[in-house]
PDB file of N, CA and C in Angstrom:
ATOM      1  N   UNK A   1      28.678 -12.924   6.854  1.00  0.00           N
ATOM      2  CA  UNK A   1      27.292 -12.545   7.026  1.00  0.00           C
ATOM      3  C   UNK A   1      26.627 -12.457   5.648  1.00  0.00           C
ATOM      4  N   UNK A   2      25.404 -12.817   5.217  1.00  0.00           N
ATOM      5  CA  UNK A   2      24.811 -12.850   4.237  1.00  0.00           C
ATOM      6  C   UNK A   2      23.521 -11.810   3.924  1.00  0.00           C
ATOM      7  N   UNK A   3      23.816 -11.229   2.986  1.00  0.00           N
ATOM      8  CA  UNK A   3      23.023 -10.503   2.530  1.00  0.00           C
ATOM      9  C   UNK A   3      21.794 -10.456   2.563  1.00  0.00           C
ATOM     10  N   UNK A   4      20.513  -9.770   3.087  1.00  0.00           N
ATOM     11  CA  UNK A   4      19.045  -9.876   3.016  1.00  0.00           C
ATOM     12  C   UNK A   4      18.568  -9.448   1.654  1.00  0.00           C
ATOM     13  N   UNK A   5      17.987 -10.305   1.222  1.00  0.00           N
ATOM     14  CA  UNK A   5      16.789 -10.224   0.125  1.00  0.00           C
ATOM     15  C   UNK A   5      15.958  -9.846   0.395  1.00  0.00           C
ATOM     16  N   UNK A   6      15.267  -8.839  -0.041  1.00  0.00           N
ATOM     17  CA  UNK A   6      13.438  -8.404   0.273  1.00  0.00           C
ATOM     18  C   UNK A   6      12.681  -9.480  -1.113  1.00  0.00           C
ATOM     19  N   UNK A   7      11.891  -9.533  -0.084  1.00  0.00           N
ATOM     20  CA  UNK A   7      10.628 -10.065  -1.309  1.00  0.00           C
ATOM     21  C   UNK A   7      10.658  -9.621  -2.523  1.00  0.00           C
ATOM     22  N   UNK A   8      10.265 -10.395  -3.287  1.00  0.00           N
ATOM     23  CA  UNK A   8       9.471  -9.341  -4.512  1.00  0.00           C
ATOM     24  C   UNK A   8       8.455  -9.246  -4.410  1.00  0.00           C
ATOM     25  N   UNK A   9       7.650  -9.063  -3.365  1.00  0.00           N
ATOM     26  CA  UNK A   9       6.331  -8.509  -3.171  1.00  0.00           C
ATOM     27  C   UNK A   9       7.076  -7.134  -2.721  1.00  0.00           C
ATOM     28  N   UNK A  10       7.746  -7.144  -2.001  1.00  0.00           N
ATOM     29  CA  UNK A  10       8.147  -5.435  -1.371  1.00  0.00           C
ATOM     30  C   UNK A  10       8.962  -4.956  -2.673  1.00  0.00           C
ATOM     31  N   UNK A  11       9.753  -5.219  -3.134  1.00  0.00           N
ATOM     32  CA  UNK A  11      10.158  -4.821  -4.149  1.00  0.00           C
ATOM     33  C   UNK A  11       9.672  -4.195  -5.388  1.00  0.00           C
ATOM     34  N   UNK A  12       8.258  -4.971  -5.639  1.00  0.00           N
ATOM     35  CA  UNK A  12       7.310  -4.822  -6.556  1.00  0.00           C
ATOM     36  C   UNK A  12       6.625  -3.224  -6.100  1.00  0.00           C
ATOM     37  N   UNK A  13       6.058  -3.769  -5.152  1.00  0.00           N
ATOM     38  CA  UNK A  13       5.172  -2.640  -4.002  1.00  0.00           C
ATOM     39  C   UNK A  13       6.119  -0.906  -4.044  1.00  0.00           C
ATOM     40  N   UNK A  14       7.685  -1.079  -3.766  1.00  0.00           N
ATOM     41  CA  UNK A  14       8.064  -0.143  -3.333  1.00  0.00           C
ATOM     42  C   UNK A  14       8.226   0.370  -4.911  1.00  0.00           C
ATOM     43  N   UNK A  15       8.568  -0.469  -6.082  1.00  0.00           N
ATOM     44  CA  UNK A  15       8.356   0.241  -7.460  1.00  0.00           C
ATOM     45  C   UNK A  15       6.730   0.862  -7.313  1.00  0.00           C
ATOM     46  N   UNK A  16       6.303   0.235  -7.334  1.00  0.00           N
ATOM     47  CA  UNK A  16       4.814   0.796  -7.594  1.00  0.00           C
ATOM     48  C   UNK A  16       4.440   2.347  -6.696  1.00  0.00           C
ATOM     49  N   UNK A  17       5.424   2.251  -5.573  1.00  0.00           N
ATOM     50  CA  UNK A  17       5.300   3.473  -4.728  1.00  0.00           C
ATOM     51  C   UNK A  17       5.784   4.673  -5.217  1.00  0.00           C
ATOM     52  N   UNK A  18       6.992   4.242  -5.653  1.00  0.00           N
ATOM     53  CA  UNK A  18       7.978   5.377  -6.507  1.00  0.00           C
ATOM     54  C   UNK A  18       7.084   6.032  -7.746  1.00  0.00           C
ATOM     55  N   UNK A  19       6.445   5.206  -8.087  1.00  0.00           N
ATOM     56  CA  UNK A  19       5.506   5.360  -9.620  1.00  0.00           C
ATOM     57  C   UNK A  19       4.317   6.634  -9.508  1.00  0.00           C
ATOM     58  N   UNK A  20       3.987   5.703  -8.284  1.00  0.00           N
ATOM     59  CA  UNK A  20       2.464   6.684  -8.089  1.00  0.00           C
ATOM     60  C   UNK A  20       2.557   7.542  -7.401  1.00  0.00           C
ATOM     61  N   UNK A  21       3.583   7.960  -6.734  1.00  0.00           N
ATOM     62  CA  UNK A  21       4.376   9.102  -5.809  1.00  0.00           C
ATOM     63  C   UNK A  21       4.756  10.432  -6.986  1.00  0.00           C
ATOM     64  N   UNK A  22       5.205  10.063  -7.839  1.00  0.00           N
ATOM     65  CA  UNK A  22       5.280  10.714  -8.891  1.00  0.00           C
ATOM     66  C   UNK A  22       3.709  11.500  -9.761  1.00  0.00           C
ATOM     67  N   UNK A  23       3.062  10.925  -9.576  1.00  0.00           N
ATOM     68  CA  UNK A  23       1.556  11.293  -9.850  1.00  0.00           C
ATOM     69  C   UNK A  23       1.039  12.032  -8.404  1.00  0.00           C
ATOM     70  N   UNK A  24       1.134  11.434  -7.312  1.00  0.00           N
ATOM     71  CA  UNK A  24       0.176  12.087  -6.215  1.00  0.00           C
ATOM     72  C   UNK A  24       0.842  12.920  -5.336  1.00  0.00           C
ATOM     73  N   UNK A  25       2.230  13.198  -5.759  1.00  0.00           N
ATOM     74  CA  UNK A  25       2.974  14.563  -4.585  1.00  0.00           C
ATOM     75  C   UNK A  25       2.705  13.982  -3.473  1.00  0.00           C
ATOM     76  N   UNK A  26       2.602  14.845  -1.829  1.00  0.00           N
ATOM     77  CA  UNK A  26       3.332  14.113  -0.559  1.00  0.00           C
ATOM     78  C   UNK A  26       1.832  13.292  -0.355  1.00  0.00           C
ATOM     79  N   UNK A  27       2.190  12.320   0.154  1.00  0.00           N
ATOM     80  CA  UNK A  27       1.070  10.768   0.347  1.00  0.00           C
ATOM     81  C   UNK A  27       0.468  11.740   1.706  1.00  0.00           C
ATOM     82  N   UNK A  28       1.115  12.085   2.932  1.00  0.00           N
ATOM     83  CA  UNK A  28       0.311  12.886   4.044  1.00  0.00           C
ATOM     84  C   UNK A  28      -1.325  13.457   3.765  1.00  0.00           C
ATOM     85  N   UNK A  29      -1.434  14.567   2.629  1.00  0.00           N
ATOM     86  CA  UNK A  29      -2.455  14.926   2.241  1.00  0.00           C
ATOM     87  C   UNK A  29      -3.626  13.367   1.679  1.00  0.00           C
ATOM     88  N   UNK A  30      -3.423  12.282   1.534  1.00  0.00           N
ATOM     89  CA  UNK A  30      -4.522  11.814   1.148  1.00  0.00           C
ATOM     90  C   UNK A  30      -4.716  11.435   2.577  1.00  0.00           C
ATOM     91  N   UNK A  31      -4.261  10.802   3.630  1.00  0.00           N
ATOM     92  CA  UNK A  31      -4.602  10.439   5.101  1.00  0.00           C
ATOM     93  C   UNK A  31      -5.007  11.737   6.309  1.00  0.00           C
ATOM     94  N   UNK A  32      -5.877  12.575   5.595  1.00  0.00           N
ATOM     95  CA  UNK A  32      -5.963  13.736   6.752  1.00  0.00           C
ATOM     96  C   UNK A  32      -6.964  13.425   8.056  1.00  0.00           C
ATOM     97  N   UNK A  33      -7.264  12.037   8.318  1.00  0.00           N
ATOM     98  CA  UNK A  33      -7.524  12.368   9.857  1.00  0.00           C
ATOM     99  C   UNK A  33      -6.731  10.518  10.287  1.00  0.00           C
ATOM    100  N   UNK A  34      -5.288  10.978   9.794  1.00  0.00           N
ATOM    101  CA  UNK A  34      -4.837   9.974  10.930  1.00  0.00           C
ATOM    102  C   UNK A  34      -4.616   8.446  10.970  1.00  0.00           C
ATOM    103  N   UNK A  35      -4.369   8.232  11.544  1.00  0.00           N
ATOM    104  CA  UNK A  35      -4.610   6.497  11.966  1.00  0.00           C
ATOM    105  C   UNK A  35      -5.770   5.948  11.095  1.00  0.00           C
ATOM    106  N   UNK A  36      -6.986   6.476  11.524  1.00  0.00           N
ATOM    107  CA  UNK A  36      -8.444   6.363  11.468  1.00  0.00           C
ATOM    108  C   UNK A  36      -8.441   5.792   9.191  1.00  0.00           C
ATOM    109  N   UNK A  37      -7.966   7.347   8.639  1.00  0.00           N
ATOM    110  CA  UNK A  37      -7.165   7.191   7.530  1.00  0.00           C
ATOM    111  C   UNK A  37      -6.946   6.260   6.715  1.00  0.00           C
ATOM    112  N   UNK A  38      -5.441   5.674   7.173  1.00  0.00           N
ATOM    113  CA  UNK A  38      -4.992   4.990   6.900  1.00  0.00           C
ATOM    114  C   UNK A  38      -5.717   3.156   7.205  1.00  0.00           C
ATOM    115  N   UNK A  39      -5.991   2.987   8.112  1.00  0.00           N
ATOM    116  CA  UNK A  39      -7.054   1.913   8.362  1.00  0.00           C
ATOM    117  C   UNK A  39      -8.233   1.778   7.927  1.00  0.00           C
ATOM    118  N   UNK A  40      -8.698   2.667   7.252  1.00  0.00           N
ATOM    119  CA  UNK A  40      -9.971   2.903   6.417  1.00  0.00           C
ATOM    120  C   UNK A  40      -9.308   2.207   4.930  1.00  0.00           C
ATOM    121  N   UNK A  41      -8.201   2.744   4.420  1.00  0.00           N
ATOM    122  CA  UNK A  41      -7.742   2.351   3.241  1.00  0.00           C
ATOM    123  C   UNK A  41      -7.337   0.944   3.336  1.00  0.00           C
ATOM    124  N   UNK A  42      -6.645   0.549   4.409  1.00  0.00           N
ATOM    125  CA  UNK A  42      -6.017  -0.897   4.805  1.00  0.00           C
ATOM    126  C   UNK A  42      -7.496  -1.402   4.553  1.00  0.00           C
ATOM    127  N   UNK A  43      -8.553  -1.005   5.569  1.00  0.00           N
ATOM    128  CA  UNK A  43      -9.828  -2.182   5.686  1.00  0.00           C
ATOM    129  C   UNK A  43     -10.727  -2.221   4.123  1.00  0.00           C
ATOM    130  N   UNK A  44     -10.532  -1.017   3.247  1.00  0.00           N
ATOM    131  CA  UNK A  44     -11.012  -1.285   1.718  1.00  0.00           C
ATOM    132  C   UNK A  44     -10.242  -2.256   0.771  1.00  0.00           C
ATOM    133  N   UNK A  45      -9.062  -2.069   0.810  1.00  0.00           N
ATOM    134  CA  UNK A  45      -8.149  -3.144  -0.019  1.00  0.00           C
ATOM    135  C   UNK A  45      -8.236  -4.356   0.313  1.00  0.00           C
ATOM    136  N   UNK A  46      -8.685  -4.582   1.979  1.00  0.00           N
ATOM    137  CA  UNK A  46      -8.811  -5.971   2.205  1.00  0.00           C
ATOM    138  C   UNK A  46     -10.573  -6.825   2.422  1.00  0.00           C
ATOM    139  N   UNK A  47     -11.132  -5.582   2.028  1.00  0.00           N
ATOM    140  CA  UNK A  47     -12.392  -5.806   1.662  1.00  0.00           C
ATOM    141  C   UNK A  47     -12.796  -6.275   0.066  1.00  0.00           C
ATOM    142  N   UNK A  48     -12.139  -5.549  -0.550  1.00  0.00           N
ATOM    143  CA  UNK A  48     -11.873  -5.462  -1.694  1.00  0.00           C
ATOM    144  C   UNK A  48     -11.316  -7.120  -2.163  1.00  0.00           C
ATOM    145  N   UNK A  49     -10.166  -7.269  -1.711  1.00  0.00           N
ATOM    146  CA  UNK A  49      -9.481  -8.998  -1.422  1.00  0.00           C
ATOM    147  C   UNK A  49     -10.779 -10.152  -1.895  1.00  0.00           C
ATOM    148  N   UNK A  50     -11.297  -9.705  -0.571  1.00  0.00           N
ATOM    149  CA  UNK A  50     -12.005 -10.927  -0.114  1.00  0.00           C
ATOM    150  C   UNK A  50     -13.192 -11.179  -1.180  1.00  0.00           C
ATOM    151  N   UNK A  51     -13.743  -9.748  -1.972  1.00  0.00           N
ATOM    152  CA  UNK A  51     -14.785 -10.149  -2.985  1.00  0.00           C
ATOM    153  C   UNK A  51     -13.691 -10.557  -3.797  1.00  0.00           C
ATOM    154  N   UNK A  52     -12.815 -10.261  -4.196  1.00  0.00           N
ATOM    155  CA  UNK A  52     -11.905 -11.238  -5.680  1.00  0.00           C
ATOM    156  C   UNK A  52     -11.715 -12.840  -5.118  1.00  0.00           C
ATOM    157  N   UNK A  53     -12.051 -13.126  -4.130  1.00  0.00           N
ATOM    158  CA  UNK A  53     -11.777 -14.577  -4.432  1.00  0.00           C
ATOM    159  C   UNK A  53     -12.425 -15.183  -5.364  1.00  0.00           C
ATOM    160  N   UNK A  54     -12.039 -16.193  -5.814  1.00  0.00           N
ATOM    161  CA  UNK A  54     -12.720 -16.856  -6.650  1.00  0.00           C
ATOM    162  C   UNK A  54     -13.097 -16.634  -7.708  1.00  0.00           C
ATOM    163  N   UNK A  55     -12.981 -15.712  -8.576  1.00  0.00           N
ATOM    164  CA  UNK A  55     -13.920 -14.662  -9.501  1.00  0.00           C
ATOM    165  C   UNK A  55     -12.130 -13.784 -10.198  1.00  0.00           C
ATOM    166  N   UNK A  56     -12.537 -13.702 -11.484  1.00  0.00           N
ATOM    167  CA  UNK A  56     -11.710 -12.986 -12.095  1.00  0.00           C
ATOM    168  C   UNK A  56     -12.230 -11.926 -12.522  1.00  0.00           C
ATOM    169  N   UNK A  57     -11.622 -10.853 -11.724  1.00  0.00           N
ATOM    170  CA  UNK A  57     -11.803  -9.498 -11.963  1.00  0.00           C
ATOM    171  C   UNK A  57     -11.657  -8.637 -13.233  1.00  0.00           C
ATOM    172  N   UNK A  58     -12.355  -7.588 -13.705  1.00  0.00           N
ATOM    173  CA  UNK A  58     -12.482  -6.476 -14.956  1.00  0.00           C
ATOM    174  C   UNK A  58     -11.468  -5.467 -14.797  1.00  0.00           C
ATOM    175  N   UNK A  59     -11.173  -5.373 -13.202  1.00  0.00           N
ATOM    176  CA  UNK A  59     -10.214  -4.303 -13.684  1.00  0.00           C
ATOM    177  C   UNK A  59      -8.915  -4.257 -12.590  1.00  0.00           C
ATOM    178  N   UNK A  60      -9.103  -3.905 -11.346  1.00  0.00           N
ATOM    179  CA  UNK A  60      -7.736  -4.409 -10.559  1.00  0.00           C
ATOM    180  C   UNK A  60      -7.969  -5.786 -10.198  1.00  0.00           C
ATOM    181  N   UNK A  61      -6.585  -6.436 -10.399  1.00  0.00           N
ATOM    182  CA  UNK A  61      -6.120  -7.735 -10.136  1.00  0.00           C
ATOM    183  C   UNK A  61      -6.049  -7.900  -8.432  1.00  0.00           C
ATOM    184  N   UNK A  62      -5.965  -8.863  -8.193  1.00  0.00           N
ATOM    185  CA  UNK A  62      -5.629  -9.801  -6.945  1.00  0.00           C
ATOM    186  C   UNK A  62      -4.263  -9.013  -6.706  1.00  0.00           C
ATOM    187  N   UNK A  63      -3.281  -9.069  -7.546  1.00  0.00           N
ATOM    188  CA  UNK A  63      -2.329  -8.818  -7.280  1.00  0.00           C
ATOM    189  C   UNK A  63      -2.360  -7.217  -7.364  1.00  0.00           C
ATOM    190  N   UNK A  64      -2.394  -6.252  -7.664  1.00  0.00           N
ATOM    191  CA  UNK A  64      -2.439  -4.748  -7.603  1.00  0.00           C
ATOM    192  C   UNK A  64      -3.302  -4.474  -6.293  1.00  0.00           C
ATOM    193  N   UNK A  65      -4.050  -5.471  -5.704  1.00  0.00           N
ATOM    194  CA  UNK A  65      -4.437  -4.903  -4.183  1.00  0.00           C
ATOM    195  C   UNK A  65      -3.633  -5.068  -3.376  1.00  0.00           C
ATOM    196  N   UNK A  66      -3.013  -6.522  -3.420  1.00  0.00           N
ATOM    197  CA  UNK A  66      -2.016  -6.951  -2.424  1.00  0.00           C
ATOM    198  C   UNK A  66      -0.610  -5.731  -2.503  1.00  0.00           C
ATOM    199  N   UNK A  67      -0.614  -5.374  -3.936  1.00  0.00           N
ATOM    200  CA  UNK A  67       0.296  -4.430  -3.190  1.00  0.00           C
ATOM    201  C   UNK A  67       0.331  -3.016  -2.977  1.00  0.00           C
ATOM    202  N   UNK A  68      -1.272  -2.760  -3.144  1.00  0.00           N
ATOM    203  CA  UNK A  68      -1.532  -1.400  -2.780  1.00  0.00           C
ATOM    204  C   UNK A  68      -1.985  -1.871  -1.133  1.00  0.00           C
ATOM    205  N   UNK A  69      -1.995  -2.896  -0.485  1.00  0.00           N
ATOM    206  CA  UNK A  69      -2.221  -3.360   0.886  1.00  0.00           C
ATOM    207  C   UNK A  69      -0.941  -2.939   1.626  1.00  0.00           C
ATOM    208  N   UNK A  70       0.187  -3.420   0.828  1.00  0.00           N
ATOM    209  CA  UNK A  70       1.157  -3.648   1.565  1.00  0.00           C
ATOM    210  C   UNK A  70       1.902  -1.846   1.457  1.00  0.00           C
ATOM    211  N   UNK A  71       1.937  -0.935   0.209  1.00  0.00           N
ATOM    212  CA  UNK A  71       2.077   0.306   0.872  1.00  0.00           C
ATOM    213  C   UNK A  71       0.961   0.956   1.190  1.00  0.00           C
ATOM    214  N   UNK A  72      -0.051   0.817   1.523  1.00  0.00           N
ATOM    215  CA  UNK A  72      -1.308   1.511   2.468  1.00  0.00           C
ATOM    216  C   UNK A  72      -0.528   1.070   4.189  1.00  0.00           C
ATOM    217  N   UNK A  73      -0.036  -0.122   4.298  1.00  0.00           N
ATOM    218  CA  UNK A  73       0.236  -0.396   5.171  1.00  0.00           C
ATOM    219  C   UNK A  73       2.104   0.043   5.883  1.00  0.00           C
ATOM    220  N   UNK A  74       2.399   0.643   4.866  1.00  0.00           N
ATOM    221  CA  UNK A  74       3.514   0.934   4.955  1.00  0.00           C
ATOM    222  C   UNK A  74       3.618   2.761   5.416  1.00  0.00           C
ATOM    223  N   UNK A  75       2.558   3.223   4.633  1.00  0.00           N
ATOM    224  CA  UNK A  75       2.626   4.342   4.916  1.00  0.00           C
ATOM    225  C   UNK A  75       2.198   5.163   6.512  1.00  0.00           C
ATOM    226  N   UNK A  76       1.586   3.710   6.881  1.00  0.00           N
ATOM    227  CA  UNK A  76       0.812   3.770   7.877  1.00  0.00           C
ATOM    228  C   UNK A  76       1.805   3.590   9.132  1.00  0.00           C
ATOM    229  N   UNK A  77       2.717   2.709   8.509  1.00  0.00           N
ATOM    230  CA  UNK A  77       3.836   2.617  10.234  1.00  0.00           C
ATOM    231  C   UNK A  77       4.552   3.484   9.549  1.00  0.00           C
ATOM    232  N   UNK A  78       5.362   4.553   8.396  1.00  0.00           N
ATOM    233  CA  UNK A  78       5.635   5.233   8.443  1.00  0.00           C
ATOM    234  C   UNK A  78       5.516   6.935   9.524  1.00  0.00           C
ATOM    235  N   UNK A  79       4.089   6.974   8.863  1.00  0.00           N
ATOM    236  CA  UNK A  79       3.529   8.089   9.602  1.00  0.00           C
ATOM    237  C   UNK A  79       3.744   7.858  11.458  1.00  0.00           C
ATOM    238  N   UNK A  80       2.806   6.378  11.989  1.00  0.00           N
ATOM    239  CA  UNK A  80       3.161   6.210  13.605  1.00  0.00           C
ATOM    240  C   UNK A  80       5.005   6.019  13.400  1.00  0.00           C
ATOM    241  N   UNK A  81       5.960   5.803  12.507  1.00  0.00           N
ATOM    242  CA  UNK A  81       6.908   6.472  13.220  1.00  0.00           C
ATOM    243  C   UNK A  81       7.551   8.050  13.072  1.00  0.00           C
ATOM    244  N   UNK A  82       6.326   8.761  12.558  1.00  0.00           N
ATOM    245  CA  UNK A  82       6.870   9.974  12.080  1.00  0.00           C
ATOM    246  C   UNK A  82       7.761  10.469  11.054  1.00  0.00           C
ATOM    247  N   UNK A  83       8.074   9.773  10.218  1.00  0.00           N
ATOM    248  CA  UNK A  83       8.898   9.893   8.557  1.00  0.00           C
ATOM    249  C   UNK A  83       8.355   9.636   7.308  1.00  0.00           C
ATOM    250  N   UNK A  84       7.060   9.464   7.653  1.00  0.00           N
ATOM    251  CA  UNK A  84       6.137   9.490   6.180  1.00  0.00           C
ATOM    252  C   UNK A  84       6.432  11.089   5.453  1.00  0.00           C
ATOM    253  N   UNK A  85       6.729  10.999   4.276  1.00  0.00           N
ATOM    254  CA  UNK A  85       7.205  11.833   3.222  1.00  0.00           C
ATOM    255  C   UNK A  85       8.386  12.746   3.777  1.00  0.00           C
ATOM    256  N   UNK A  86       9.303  12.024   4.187  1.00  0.00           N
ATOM    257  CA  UNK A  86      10.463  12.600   5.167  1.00  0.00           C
ATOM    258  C   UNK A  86      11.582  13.154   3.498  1.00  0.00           C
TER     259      UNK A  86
END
């Protein structure tokens, strides 16, 4: 059987989680109403996306959204499975 590789997009992402976890104590307190929350942050980062096309940005990259997308989105099926900051 062969070993799974994660991306280095998740890899990247889950460093970057460890990082800023260290700065912001339990992630729960920034999502206080929920679902609603967390999909608010998902729908800014990917709002956010869509003006960087084309255009080189001053201050977050293309890439620092994609992977603040991917743990906004992580924290988010965390929490619906109940182990966010477990």
């Amino acid at each position: 059987m062969t070993e799974i590789q994660l991306s280095i997009a998740f890899q990247d992402a889950a460093k970057l989680r460890q990082k800023k976890q260290l700065d912001y104590g339990s992630i729960k307190e920034y999502f206080p109403f929920g679902a609603k929350s967390f999909v608010h942050e998902i729908n800014k980062k990917t709002k956010r996306l869509v003006n960087l096309i084309g255009i080189l940005p001053n201050n977050e990259s293309i890439e620092d959204n994609l992977l603040d997308l991917i743990n906004y989105a992580s924290y988010y099926y965390e929490w619906q499975k109940g182990v966010l900051d477990e």
